[in-house]
Protein backbone atom coordinates (compact mmCIF):
# COMPACT_ATOMS: atom_id res chain seq x y z
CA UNK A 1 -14.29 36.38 -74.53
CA UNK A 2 -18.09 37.25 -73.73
CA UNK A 3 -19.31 37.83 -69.80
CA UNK A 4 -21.77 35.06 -70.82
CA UNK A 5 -17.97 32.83 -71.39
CA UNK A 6 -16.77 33.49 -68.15
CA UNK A 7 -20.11 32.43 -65.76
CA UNK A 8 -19.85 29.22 -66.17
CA UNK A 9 -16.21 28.87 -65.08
CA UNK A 10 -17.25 31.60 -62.75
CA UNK A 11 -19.52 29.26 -61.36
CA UNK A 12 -17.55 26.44 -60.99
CA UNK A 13 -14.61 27.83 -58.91
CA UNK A 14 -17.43 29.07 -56.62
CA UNK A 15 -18.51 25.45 -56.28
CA UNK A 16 -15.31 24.49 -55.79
CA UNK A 17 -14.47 27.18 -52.99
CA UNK A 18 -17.46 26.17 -51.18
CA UNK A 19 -16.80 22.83 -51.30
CA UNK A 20 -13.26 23.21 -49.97
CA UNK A 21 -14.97 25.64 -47.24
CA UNK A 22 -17.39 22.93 -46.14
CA UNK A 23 -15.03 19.83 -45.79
CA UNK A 24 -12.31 21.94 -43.65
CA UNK A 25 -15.65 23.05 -41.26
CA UNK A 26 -16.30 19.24 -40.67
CA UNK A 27 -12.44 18.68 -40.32
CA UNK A 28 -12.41 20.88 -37.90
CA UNK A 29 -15.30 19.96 -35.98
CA UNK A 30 -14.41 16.54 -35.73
CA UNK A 31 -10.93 17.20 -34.61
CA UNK A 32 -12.07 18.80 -31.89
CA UNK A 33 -13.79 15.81 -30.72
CA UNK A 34 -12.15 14.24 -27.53
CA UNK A 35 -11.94 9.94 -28.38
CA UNK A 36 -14.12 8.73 -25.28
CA UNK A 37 -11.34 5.62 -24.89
CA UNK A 38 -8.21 7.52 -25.67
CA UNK A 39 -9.56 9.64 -22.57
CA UNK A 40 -10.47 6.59 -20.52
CA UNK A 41 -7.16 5.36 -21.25
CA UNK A 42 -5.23 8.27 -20.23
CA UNK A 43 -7.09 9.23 -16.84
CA UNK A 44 -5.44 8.21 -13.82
CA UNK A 45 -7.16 5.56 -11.84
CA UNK A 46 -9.08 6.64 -8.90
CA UNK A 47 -9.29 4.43 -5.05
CA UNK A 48 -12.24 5.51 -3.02
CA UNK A 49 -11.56 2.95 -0.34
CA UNK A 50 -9.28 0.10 0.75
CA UNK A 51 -10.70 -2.95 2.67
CA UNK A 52 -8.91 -2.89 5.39
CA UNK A 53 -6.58 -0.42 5.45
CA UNK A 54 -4.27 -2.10 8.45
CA UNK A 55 -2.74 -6.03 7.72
CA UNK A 56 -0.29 -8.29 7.82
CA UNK A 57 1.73 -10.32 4.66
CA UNK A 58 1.78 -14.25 5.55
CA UNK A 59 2.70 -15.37 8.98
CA UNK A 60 5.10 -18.48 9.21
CA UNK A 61 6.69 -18.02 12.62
CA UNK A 62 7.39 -21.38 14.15
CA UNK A 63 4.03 -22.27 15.86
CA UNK A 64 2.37 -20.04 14.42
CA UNK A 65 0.52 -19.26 10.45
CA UNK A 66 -1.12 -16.56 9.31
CA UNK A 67 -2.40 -16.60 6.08
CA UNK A 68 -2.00 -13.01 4.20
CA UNK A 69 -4.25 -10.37 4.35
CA UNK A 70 -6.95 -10.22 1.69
CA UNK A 71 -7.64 -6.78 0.29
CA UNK A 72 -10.30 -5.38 -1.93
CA UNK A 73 -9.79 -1.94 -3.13
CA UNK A 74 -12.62 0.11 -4.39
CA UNK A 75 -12.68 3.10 -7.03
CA UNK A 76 -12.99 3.64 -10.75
CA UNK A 77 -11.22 3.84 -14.29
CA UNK A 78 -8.64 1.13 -13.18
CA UNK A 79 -8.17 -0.20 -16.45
CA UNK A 80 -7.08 -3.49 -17.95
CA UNK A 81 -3.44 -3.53 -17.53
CA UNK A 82 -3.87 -2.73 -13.74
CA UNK A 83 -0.47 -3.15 -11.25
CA UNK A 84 -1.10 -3.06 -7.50
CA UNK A 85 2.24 -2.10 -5.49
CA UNK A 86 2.10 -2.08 -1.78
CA UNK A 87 5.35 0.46 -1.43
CA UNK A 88 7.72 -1.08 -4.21
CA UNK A 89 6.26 -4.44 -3.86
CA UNK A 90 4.27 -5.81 -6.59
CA UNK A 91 0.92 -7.56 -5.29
CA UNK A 92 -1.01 -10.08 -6.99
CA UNK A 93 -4.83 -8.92 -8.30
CA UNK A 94 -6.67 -12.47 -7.43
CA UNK A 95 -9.74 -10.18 -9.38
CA UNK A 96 -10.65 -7.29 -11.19
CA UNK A 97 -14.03 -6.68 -10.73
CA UNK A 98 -13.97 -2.86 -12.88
CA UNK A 99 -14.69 -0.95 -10.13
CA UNK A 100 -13.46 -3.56 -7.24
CA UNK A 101 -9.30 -5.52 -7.05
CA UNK A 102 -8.78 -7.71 -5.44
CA UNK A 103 -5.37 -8.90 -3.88
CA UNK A 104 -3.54 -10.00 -0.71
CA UNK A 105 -0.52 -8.40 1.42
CA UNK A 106 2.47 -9.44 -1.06
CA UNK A 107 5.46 -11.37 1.29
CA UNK A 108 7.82 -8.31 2.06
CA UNK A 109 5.20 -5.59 2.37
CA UNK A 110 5.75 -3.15 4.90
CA UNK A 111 3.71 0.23 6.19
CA UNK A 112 3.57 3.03 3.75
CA UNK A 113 1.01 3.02 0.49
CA UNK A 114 -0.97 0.80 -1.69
CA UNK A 115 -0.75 2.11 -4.99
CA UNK A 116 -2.69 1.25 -8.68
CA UNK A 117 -1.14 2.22 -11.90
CA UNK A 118 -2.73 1.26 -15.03
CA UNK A 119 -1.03 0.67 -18.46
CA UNK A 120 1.62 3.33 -19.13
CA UNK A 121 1.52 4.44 -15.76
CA UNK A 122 3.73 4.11 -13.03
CA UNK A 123 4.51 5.57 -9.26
CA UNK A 124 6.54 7.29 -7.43
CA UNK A 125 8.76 5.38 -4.95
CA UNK A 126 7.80 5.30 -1.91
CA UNK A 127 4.59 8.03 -3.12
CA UNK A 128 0.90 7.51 -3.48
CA UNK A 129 1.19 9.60 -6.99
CA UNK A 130 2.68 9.49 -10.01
CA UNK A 131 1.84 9.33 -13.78
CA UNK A 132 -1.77 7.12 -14.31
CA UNK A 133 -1.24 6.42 -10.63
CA UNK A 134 -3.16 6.65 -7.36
CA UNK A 135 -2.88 5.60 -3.69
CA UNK A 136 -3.63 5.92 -0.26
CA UNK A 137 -1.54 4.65 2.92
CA UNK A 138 -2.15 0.99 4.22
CA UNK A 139 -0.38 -0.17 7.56
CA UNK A 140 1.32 -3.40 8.08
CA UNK A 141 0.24 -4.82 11.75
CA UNK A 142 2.10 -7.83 12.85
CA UNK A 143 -0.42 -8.53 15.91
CA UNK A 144 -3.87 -7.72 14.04
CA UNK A 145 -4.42 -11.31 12.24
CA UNK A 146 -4.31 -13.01 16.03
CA UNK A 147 -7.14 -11.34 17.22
CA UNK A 148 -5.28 -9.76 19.86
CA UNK A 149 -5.18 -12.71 21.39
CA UNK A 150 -2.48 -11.59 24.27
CA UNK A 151 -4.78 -8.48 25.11
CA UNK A 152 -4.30 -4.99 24.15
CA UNK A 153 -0.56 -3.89 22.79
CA UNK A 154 1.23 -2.21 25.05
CA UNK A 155 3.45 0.71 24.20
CA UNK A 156 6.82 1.17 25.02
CA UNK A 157 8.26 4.63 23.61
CA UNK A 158 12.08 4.97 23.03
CA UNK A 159 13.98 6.93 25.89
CA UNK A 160 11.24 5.36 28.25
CA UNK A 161 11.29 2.01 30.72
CA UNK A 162 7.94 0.28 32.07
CA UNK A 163 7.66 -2.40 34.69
CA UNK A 164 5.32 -5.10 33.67
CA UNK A 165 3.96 -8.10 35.78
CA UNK A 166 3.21 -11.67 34.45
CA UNK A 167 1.21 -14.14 36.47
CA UNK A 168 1.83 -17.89 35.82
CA UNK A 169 3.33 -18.29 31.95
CA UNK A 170 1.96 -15.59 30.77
CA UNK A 171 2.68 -13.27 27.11
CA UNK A 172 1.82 -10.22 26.69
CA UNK A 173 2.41 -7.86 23.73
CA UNK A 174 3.66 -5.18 22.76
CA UNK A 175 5.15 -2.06 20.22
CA UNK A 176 7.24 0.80 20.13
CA UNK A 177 6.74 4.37 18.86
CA UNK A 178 8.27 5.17 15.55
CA UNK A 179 11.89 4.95 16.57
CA UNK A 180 14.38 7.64 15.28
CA UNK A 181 17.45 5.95 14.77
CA UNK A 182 19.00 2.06 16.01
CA UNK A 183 17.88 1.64 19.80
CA UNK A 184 19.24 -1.05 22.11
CA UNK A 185 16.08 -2.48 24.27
CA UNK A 186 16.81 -4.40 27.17
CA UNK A 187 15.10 -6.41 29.14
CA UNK A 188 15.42 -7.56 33.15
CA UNK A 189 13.16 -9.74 34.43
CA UNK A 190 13.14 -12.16 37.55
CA UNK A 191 13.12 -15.04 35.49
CA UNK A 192 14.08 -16.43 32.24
CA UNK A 193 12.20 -15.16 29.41
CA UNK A 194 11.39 -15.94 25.44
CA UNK A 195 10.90 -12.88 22.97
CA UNK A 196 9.69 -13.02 19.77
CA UNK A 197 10.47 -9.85 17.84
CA UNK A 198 8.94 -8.90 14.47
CA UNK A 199 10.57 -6.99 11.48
CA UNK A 200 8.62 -4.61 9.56
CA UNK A 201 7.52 -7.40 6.91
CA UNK A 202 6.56 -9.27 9.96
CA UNK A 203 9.19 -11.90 10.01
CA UNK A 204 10.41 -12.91 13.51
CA UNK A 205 13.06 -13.63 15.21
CA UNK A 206 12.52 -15.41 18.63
CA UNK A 207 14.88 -15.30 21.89
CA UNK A 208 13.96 -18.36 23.55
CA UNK A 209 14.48 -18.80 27.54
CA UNK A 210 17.46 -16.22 27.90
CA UNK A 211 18.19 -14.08 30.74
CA UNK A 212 18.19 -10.15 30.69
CA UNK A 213 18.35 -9.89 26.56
CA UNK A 214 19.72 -6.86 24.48
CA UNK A 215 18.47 -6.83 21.49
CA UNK A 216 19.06 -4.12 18.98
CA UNK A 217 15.44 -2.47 17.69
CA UNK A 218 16.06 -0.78 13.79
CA UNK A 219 15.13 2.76 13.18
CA UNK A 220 12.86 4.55 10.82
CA UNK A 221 9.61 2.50 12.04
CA UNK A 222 7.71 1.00 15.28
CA UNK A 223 8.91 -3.04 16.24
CA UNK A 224 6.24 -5.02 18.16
CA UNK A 225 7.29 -8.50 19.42
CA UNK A 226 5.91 -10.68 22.23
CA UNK A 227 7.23 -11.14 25.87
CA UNK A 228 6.76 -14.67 27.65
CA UNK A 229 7.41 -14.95 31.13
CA UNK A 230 6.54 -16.93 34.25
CA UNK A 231 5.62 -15.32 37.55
CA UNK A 232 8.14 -12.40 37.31
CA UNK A 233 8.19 -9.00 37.15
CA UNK A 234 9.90 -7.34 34.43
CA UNK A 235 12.08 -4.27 33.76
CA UNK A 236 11.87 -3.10 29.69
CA UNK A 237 13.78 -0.26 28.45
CA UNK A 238 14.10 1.68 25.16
């Protein structure tokens, strides 16, 4: 066969070849391309703020109610398919306002974190991180929704005894430090007295009238309850 046979098939490998060349460029190019939502999707969440960071889940103690705390929490990238936790307890999102959710203190809640994981994501227990996860602390206060209406708390730390006065029927309140283990408080006082002690979720338990309680105080976290008494001095010890 002639040269002038073999430059056209010459030719049209080249084509060919070039072709080939150009479509694995563009391939490539394109595959290197990060998907703007695949990458929203799969970035964590991020809180810039909670609003406030101290409440209280609903209050139902015998004369008294206390609706929960509302909450907005502020950030970005929170998704669709958003979970709020406060600890390992699910809270309802009233609103999801992109950048804003809103929800209330779930029944149950207790101090640790407020968490938001978004679809595929979850949290660590008892841990502000996790996979598509973020969080910050929140504190449950049993005393903040009243407006600290029996004046200032006052604290009584464990391995430590105050002596309080109360003029006419008076309450006063008050908390403990963090306590390291099961403590028995007690409680002498020149008169009968009522207590109302509060769990960690806020739930009480009242003493009502009694003379010189005991009451056992759990560990692992600070109790605050209420002391009524009439015209007495009192004795309290951790």
């Amino acid at each position: 066969m002639s040269d002038n046979g073999m430059k056209p098939m010459t030719r049209i490998f080249n084509s060919i070849g070039f072709a080939l060349l150009i479509g694995s460029t563009f391939s490539c190019v394109s595959g290197s391309e990060e998907d703007p939502l695949a990458a929203l999707l799969s970035s964590p969440p991020v809180i810039s703020s909670v609003t406030p960071q101290i409440g209280s889940p609903t209050q139902n103690n015998f004369n008294a109610y206390y609706a929960a705390t509302e909450v907005v929490i502020e950030g970005e990238n929170f998704g669709l398919d958003t979970v709020v936790r406060f600890n390992e307890i699910e809270a309802v999102i009233t609103a999801n306002a992109v950048t804003q959710l809103y929800t209330k203190v779930p029944d149950g809640a207790y101090s640790g974190f407020i968490t938001v994981s978004k679809s595929g994501g979850s949290c660590l227990p008892s841990s502000k991180t996790g996979v598509n996860c973020a969080g910050t602390e929140f504190f449950v206060d049993c005393y903040a929704p009243t407006n600290k209406q029996y004046g200032s708390e006052i604290e009584l730390k464990q391995g430590e005894s105050l002596s309080v006065e109360f003029s006419g029927s008076e309450t006063k309140a008050f908390r403990t430090d963090t306590l390291l283990g099961a403590t028995t408080f007690t409680l002498g006082c020149e008169s009968t007295v009522t207590v109302k002690v509060f769990d960690r979720s806020c739930a009480a338990t009242e003493y009502i009238l009694v003379r010189d309680p005991s009451i056992i105080f759990p560990g692992g976290f600070a109790t605050q309850f209420y002391v009524t008494a009439a015209d007495a001095t009192c004795s309290l010890v951790l």
